[in-house]
Protein backbone atom coordinates (compact mmCIF):
# COMPACT_ATOMS: atom_id res chain seq x y z
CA UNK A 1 17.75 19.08 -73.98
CA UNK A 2 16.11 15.80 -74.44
CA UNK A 3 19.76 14.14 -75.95
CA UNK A 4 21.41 15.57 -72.46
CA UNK A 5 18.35 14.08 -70.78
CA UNK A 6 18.65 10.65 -72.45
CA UNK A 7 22.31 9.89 -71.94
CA UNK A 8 21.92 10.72 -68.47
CA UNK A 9 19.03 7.76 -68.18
CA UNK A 10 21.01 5.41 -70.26
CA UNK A 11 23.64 5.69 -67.81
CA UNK A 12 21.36 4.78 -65.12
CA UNK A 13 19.92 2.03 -67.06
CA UNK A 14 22.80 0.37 -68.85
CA UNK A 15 25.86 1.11 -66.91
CA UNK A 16 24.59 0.81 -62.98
CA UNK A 17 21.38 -1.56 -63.40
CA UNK A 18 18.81 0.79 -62.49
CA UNK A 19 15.38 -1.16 -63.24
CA UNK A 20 14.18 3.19 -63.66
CA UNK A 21 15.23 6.35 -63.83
CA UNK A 22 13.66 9.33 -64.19
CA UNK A 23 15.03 13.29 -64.79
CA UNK A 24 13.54 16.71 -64.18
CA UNK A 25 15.51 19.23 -65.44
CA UNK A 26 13.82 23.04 -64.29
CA UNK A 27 14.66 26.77 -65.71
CA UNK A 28 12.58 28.94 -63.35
CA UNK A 29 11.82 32.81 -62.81
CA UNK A 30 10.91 33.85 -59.67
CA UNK A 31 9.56 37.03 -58.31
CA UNK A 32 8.53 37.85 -54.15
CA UNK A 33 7.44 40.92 -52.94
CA UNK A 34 6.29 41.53 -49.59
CA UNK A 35 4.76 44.86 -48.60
CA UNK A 36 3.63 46.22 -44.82
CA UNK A 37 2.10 49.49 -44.38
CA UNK A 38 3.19 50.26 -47.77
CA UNK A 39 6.84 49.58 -47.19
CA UNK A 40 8.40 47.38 -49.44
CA UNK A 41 10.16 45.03 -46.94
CA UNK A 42 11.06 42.33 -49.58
CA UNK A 43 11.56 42.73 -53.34
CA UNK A 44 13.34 39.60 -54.95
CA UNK A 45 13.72 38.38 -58.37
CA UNK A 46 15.91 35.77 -59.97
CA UNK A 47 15.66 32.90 -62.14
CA UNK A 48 17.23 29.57 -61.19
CA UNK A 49 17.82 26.22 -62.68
CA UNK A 50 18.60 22.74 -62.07
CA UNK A 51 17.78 18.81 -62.01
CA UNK A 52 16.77 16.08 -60.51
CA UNK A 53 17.83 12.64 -60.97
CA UNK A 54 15.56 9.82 -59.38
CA UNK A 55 16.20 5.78 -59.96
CA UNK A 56 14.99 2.39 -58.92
CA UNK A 57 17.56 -0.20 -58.37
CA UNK A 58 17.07 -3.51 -56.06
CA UNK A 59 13.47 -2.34 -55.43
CA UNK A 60 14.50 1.00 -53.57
CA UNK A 61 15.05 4.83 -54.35
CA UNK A 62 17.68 6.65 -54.97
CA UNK A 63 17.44 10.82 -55.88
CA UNK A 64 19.91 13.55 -56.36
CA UNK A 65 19.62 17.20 -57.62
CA UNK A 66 22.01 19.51 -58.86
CA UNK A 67 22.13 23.16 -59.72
CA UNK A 68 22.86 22.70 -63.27
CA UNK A 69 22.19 21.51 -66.65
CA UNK A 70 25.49 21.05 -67.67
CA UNK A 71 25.98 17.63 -69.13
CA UNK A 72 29.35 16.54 -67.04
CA UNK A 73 27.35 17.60 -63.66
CA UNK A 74 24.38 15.25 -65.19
CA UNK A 75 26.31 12.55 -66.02
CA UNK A 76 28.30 12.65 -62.28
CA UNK A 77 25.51 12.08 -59.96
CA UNK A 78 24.66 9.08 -61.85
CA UNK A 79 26.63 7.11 -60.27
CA UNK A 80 26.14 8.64 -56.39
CA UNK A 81 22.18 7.95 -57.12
CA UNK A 82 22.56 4.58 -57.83
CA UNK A 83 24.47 3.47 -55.14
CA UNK A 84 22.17 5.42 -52.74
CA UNK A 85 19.43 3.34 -53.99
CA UNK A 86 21.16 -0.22 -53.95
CA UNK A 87 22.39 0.65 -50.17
CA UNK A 88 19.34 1.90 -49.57
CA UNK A 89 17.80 -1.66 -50.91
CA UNK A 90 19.87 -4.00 -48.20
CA UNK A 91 17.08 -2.73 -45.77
CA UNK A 92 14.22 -2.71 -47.60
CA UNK A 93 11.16 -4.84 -46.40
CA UNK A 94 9.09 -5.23 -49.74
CA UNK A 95 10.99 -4.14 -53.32
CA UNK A 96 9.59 -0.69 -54.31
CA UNK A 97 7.05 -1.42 -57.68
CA UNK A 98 5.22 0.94 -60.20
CA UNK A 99 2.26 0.72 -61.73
CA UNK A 100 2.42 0.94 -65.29
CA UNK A 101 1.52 3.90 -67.34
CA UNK A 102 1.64 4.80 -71.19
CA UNK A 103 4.48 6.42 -72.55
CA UNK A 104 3.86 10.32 -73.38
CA UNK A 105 5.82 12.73 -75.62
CA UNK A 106 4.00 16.13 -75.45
CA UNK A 107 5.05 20.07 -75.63
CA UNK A 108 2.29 22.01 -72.80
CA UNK A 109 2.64 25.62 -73.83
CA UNK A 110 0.86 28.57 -71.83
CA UNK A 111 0.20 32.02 -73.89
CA UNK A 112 -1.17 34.19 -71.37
CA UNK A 113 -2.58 37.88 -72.22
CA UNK A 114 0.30 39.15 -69.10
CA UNK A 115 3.16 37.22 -68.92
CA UNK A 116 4.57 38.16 -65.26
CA UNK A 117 7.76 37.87 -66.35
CA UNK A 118 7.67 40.39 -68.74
CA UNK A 119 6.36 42.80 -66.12
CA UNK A 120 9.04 44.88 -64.20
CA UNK A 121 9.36 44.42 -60.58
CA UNK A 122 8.64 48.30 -60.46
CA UNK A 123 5.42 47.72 -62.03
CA UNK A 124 4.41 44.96 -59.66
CA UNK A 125 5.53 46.48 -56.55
CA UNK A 126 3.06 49.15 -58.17
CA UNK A 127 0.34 47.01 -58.54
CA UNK A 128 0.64 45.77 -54.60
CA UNK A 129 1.37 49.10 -53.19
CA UNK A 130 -2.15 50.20 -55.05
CA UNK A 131 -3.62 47.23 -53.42
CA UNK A 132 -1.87 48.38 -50.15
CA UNK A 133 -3.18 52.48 -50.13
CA UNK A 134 -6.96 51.26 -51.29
CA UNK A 135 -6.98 48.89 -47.81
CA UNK A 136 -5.26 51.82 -45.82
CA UNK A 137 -7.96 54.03 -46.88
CA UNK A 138 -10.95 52.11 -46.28
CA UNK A 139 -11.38 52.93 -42.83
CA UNK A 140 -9.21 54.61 -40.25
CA UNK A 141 -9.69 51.82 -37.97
CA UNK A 142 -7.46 49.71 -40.28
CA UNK A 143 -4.15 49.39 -38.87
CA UNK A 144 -2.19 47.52 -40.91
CA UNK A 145 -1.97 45.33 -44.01
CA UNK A 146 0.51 43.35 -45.14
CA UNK A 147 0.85 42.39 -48.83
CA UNK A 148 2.60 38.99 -50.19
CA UNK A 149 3.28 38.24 -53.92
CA UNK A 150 4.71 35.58 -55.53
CA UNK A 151 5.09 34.97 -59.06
CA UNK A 152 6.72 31.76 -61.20
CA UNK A 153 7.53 30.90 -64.68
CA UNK A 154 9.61 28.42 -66.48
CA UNK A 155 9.94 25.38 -68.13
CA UNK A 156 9.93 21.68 -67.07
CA UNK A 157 11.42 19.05 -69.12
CA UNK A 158 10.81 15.38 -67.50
CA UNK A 159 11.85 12.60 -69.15
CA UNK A 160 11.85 8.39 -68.26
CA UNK A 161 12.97 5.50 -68.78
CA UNK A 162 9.90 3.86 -69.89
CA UNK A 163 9.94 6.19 -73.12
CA UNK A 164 8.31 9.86 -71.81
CA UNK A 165 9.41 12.81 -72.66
CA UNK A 166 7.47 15.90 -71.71
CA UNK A 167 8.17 19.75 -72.00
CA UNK A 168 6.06 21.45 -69.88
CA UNK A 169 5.60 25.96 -69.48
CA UNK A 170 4.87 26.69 -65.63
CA UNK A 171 3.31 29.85 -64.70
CA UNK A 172 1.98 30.93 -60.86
CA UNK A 173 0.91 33.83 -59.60
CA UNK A 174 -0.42 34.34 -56.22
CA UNK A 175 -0.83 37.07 -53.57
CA UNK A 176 -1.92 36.98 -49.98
CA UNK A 177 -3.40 40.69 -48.25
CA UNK A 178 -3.67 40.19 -44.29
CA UNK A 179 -5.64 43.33 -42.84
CA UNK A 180 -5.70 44.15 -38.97
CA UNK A 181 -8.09 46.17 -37.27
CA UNK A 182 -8.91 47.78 -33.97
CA UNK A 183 -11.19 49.76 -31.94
CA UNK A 184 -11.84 49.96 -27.95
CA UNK A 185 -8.58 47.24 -27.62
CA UNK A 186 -10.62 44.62 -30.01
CA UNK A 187 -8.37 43.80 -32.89
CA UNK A 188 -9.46 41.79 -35.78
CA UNK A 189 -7.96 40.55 -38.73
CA UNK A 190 -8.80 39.57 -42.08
CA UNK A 191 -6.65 37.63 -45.22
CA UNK A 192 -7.66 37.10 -48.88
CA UNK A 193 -5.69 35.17 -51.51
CA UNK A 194 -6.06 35.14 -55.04
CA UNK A 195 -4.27 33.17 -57.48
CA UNK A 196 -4.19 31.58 -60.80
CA UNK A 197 -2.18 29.85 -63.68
CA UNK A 198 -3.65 32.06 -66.08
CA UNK A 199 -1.06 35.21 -65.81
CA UNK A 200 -0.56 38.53 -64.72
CA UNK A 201 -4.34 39.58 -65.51
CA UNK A 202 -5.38 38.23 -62.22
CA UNK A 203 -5.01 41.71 -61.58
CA UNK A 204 -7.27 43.18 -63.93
CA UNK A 205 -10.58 41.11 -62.22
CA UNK A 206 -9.20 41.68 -58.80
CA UNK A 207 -8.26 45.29 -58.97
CA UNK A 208 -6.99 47.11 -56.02
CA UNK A 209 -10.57 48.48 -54.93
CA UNK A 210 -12.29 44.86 -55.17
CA UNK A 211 -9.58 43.30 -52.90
CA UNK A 212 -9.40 46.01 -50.38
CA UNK A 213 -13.53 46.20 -50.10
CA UNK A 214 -13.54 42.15 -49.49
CA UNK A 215 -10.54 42.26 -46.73
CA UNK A 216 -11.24 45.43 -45.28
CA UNK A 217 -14.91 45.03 -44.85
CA UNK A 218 -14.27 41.96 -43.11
CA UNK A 219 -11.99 42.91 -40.46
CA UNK A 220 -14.24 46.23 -39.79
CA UNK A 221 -17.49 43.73 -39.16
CA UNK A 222 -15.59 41.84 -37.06
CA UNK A 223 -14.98 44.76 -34.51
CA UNK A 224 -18.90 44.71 -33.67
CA UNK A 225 -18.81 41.23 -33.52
CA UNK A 226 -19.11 39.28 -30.55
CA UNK A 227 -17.74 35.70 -29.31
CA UNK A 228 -19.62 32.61 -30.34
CA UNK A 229 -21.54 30.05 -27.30
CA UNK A 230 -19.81 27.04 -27.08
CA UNK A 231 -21.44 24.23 -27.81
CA UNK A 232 -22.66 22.10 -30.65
CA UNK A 233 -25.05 23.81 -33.03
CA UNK A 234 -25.98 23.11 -36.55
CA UNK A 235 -24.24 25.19 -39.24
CA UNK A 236 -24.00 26.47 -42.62
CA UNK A 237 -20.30 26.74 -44.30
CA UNK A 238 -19.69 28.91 -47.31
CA UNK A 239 -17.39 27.64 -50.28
CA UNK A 240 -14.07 29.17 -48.68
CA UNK A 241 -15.01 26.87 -45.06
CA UNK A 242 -15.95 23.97 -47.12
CA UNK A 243 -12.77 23.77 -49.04
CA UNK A 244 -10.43 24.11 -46.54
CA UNK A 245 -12.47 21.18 -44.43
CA UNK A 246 -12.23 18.86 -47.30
CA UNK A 247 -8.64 20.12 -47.77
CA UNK A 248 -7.45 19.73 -44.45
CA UNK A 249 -10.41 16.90 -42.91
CA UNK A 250 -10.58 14.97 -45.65
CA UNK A 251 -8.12 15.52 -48.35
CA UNK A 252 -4.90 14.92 -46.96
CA UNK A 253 -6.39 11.35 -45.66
CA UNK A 254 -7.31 10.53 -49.19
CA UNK A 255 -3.27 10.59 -49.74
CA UNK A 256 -2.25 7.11 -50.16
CA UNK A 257 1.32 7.34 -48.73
CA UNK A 258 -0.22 9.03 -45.06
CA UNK A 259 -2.96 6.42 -45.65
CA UNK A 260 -0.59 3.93 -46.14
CA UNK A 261 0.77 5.12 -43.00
CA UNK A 262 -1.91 4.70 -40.41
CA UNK A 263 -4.67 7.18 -42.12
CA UNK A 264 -8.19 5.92 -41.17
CA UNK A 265 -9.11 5.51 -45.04
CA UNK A 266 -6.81 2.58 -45.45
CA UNK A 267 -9.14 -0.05 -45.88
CA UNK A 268 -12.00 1.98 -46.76
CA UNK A 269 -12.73 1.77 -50.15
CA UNK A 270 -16.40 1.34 -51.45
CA UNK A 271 -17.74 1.82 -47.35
CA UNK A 272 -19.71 4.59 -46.26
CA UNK A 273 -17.63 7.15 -44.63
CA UNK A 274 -20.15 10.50 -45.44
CA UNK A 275 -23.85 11.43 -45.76
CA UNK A 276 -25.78 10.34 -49.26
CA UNK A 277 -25.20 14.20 -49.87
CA UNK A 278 -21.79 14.16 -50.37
CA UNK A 279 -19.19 13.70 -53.47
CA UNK A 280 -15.73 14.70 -53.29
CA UNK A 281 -13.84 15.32 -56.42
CA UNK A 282 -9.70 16.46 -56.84
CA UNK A 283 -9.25 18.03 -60.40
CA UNK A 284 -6.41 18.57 -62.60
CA UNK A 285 -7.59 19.79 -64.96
CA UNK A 286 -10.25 22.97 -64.01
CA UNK A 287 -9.23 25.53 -66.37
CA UNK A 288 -6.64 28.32 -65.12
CA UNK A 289 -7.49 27.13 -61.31
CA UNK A 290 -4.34 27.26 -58.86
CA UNK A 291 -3.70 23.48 -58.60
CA UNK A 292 -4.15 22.40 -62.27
CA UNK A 293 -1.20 21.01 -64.60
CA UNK A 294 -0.75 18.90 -68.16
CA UNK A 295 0.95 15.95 -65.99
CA UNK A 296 2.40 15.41 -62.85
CA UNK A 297 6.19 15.19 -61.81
CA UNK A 298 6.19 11.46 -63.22
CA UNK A 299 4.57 12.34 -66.46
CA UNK A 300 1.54 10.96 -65.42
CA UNK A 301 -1.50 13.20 -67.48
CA UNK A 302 -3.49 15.20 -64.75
CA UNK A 303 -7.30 13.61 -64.60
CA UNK A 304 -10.57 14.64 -62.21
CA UNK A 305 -10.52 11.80 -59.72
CA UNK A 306 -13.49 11.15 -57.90
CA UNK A 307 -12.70 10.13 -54.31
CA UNK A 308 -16.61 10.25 -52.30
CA UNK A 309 -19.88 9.18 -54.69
CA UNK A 310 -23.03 9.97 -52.64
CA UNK A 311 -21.13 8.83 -49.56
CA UNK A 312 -19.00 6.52 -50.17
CA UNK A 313 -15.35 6.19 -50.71
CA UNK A 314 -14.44 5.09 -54.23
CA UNK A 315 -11.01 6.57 -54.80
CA UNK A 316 -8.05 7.76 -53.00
CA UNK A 317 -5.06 10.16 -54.62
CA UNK A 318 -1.65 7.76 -56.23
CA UNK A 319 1.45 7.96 -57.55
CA UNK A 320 3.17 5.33 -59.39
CA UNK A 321 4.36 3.45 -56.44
CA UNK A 322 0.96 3.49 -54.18
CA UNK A 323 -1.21 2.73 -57.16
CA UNK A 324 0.87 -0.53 -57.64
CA UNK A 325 0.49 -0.95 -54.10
CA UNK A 326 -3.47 -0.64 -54.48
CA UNK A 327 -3.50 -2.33 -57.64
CA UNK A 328 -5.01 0.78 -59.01
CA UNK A 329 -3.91 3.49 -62.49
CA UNK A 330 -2.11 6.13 -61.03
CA UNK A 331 -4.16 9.53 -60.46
CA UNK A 332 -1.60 12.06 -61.55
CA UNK A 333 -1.23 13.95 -57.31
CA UNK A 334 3.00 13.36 -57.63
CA UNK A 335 4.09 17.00 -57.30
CA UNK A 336 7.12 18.28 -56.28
CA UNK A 337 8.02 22.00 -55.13
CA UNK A 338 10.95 22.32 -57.56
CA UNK A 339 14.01 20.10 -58.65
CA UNK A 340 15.60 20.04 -55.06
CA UNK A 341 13.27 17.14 -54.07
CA UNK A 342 11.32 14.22 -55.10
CA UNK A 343 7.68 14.31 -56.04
CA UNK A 344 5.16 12.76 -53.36
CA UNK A 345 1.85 12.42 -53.87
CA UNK A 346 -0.02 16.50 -52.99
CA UNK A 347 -3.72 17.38 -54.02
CA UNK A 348 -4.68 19.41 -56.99
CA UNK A 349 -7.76 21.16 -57.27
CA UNK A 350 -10.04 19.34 -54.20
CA UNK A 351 -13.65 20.07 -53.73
CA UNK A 352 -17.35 18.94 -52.70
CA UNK A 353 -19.82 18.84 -55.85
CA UNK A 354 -23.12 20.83 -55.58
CA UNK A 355 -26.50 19.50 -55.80
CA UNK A 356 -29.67 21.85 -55.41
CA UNK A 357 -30.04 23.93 -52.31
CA UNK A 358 -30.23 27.73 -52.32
CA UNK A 359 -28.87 29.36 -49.95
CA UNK A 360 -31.67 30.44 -48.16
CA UNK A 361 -32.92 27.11 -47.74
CA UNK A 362 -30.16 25.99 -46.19
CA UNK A 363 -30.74 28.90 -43.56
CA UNK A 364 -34.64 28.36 -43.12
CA UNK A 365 -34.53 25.29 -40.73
CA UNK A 366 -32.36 26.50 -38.21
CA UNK A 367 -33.36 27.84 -35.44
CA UNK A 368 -30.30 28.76 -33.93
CA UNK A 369 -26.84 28.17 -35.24
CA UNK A 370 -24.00 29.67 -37.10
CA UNK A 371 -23.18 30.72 -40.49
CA UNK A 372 -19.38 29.74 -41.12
CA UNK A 373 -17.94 32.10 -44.40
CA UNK A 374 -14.59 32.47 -44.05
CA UNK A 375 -11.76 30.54 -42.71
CA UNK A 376 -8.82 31.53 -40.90
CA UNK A 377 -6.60 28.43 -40.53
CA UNK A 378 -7.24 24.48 -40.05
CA UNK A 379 -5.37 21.56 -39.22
CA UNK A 380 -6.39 17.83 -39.17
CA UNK A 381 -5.05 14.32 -38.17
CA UNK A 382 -4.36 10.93 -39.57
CA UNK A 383 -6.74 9.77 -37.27
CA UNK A 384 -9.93 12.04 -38.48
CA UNK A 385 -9.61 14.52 -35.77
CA UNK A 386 -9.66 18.46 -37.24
CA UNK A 387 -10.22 21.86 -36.12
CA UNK A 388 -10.61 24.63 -38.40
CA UNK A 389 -10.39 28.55 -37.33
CA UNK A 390 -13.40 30.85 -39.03
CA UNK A 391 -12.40 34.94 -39.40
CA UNK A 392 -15.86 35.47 -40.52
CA UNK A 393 -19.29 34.38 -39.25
CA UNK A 394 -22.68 35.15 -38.33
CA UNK A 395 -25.66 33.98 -36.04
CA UNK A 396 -28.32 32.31 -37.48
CA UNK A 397 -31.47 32.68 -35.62
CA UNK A 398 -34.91 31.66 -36.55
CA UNK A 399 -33.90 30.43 -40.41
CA UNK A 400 -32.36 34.27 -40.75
CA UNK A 401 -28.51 35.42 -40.87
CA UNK A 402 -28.32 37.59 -37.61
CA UNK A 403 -25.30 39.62 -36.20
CA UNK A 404 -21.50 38.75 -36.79
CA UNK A 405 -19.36 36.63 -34.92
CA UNK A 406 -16.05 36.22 -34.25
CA UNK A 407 -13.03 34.36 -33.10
CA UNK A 408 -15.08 31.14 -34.06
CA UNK A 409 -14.04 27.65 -34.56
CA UNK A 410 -15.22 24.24 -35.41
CA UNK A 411 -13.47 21.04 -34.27
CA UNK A 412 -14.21 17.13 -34.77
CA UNK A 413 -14.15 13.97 -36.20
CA UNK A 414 -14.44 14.70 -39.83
CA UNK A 415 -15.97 11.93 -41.26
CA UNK A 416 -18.51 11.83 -38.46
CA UNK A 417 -18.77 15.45 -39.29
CA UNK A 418 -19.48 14.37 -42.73
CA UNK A 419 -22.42 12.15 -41.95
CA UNK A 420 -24.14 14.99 -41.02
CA UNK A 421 -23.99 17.17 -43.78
CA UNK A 422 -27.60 16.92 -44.56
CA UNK A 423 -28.28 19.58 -47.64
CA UNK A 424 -25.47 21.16 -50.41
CA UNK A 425 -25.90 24.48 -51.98
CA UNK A 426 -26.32 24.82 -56.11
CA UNK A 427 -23.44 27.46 -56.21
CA UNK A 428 -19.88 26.41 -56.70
CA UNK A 429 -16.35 28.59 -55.84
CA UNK A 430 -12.73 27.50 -55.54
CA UNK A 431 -9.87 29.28 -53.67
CA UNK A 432 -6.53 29.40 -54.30
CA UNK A 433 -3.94 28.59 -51.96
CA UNK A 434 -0.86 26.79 -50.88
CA UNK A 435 -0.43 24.01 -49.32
CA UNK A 436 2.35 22.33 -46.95
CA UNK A 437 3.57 18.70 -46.52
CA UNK A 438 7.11 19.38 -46.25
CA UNK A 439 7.19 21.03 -49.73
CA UNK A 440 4.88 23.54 -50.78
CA UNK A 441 2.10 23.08 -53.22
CA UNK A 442 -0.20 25.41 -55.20
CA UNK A 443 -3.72 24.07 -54.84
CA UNK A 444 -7.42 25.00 -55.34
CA UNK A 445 -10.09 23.89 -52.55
CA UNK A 446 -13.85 24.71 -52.13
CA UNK A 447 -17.24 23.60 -53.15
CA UNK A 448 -21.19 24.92 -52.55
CA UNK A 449 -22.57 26.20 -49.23
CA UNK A 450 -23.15 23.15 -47.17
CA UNK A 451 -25.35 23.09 -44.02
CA UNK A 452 -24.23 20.66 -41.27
CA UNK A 453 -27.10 19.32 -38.71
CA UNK A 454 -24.48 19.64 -35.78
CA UNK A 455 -20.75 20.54 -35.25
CA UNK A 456 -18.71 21.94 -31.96
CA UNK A 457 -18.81 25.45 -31.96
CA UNK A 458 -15.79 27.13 -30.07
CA UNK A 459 -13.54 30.22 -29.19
CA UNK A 460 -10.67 31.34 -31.24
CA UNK A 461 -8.77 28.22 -32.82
């Protein structure tokens, strides 16, 4: 592979002018269920491959993929790529530049104890329809549950002009349950995911019982629940709020290319833009988590890159391109969904550190206010703004949890949300899930409980 991969790049190079090139050549295997009511709706598996072809000529970008490996079908978009780039250049502002980075030549191989893709699809459709009949059975006010499962293996070879070449094994698996229930015409509904790069023994810690107690339980509560008062109130957010918060409130701005284009952290490095409590962190490299890799989609290795120290913004996440822009090394966050596009710059694993809180203290000053555990869905803007929907939550009243609540919400200004996170829990957890920015992204978010001196409280998000 790597002398098909090389003669491809010396074309770029030494026939067209190309000042880079880069190639990602992908054999995948893919496997999607999706279950409702114990019907299998969707069962699909196939294995694909392909490359992608991505060069720098005249300061601008050029990228083509193919369905192939074959060497003619290499060697023929060569030439279509680099003219896309130099007529891309003749309206270019400010020639494209990367920063530089060290040349790598590695093998990444993953041994897990279950490879998925030596597990029949009869097996797996098993496995989910298990996980389907345990939620069913919990209760009979559960009305439905719908089961999603992805897995994905394969290989990635990546290999540059500046001397890299890197083979790298991919494995995913990942599975999304989404419960309703209803009594006295209040329906509820719950959703768990679970994920990991380790392989098919997910399965064995989450077993069909465990799952279907956590979802079930959750959508059951929330039938005796009752609506939140609007209003600002302080709050305490478990690990599955906090993550998607500094996911969606935080994280996204700490992209160079949407700072770049009119994010508020632009200019922000080294000011103040949270509470001395806070320290942000996107990982890499946290063992068998959801958004942890070797090296990104340019070969850069995968690092822990601290964005927040006690408060203040030190970091944000690069590529090649932005961290020449910031005159900064390049973090490793260029990711791309498969060989059909071009990497852009996507988070990893992205969470708040703990410090020393228990959980109970976090509760005991409150008077009245809300315990935030579980989120629903959240969305955020370049300019700070974000609302996040909760699926599970409680009172807190008099420095104890009271009854559940539900159909809650929070909505803001994150980072003058973030000012007033005055105390962070000692316990740590990270979620899996994926994440969209016109390509989809595996990623990790979460962090410690957190307690938050005031946020706006509202109805269903």
């Amino acid at each position: 592979m790597k002398e098909v991969l090389s003669k491809v790049i010396d074309k770029a190079i030494h026939e067209f002018g190309a000042e880079y090139a880069e190639i990602r050549a992908q054999r995948l295997s893919k496997s999607v269920l999706l279950l409702k009511e114990g019907r299998v709706d969707t069962a699909k598996k196939g294995t694909e491959s392909g490359a992608a072809l991505r060069v720098l000529v005249n300061g601008a970008w050029g990228f083509s993929s193919v369905g192939s490996l074959r060497i003619e079908t290499l060697n023929n978009i060569v030439s279509e790529t680099c003219k896309m780039a130099k007529m891309a250049s003749l309206s270019l502002k400010k020639p494209i530049k990367l920063a530089e980075t060290k040349p790598v030549e590695d093998h990444i191989r993953i041994k897990p104890e279950k490879d998925p893709s030596e597990i029949s699809l009869e097996a797996k459709i098993k496995t989910m329809g298990s996980i389907n009949k345990a939620v069913l059975s919990c209760d009979k006010r559960i009305k439905g549950c719908t089961i999603d499962y992805l897995d994905l293996t394969g290989n990635d070879h990546f290999l540059n002009s500046d001397g890299s070449f890197i083979q790298q094994d991919k494995l995913y698996v990942w599975s999304r349950i989404t419960v309703a229930a209803s009594q006295g015409g209040i329906f509820t509904f719950s959703r768990e995911e679970i994920g990991s790069t380790n392989g098919y023994e997910l399965f064995d810690k989450n077993t069909p019982e465990i799952v279907a107690d956590r979802v079930a339980k959750r959508a059951i509560e929330q039938l005796a629940a009752k609506p939140p008062k609007g209003g600002a109130y302080p709050v305490v957010l478990g690990p599955n709020v906090v993550g998607v918060f500094v996911h969606e409130a935080f994280g996204h701005l700490a992209e160079a290319d949407l700072a770049l284009s009119g994010g508020v952290l632009a200019n922000s490095i080294g000011e103040k833009v949270a509470s001395d409590n806070v320290t942000f962190y996107d990982d890499g490299t946290a063992e068998g988590a959801f958004g942890s890799f070797k090296y990104d989609d340019e070969g850069v290795p995968a690092q822990k890159t601290l964005l927040v120290k006690d408060g203040a913004l030190v970091g944000l996440l690069h590529n090649r391109e932005t961290a020449q822009e910031f005159d900064v090394k390049p973090t490793g966050n260029a990711r791309a969904e498969d060989f059909r596009v071009a990497p852009i710059i996507r988070m990893r694993n992205t969470f708040m550190a703990p410090k020393d809180y228990s959980f109970g203290e976090l509760l005991e000053d409150i008077n009245y206010g809300y315990y935030l555990k579980s989120f629903r869905g959240g969305q955020a803007n370049l300019d700070g703004t974000f609302q996040v929907g909760i699926q599970e939550a409680y009172e807190i009243v008099k420095g104890e949890l009271g009854g559940p609540v539900r159909n809650a919400s929070i909505s803001g200004n994150a980072l003058k949300t973030l000012f007033k996170v005055d105390a962070v829990g000692k316990d740590f957890e990270l979620w899996p899930g994926r994440c969209g920015k016109g390509q989809v992204a595996f990623v990790c978010d979460g962090g410690p409980h957190i307690r938050v001196q005031e946020v706006l409280v509202g109805g269903s998000a």
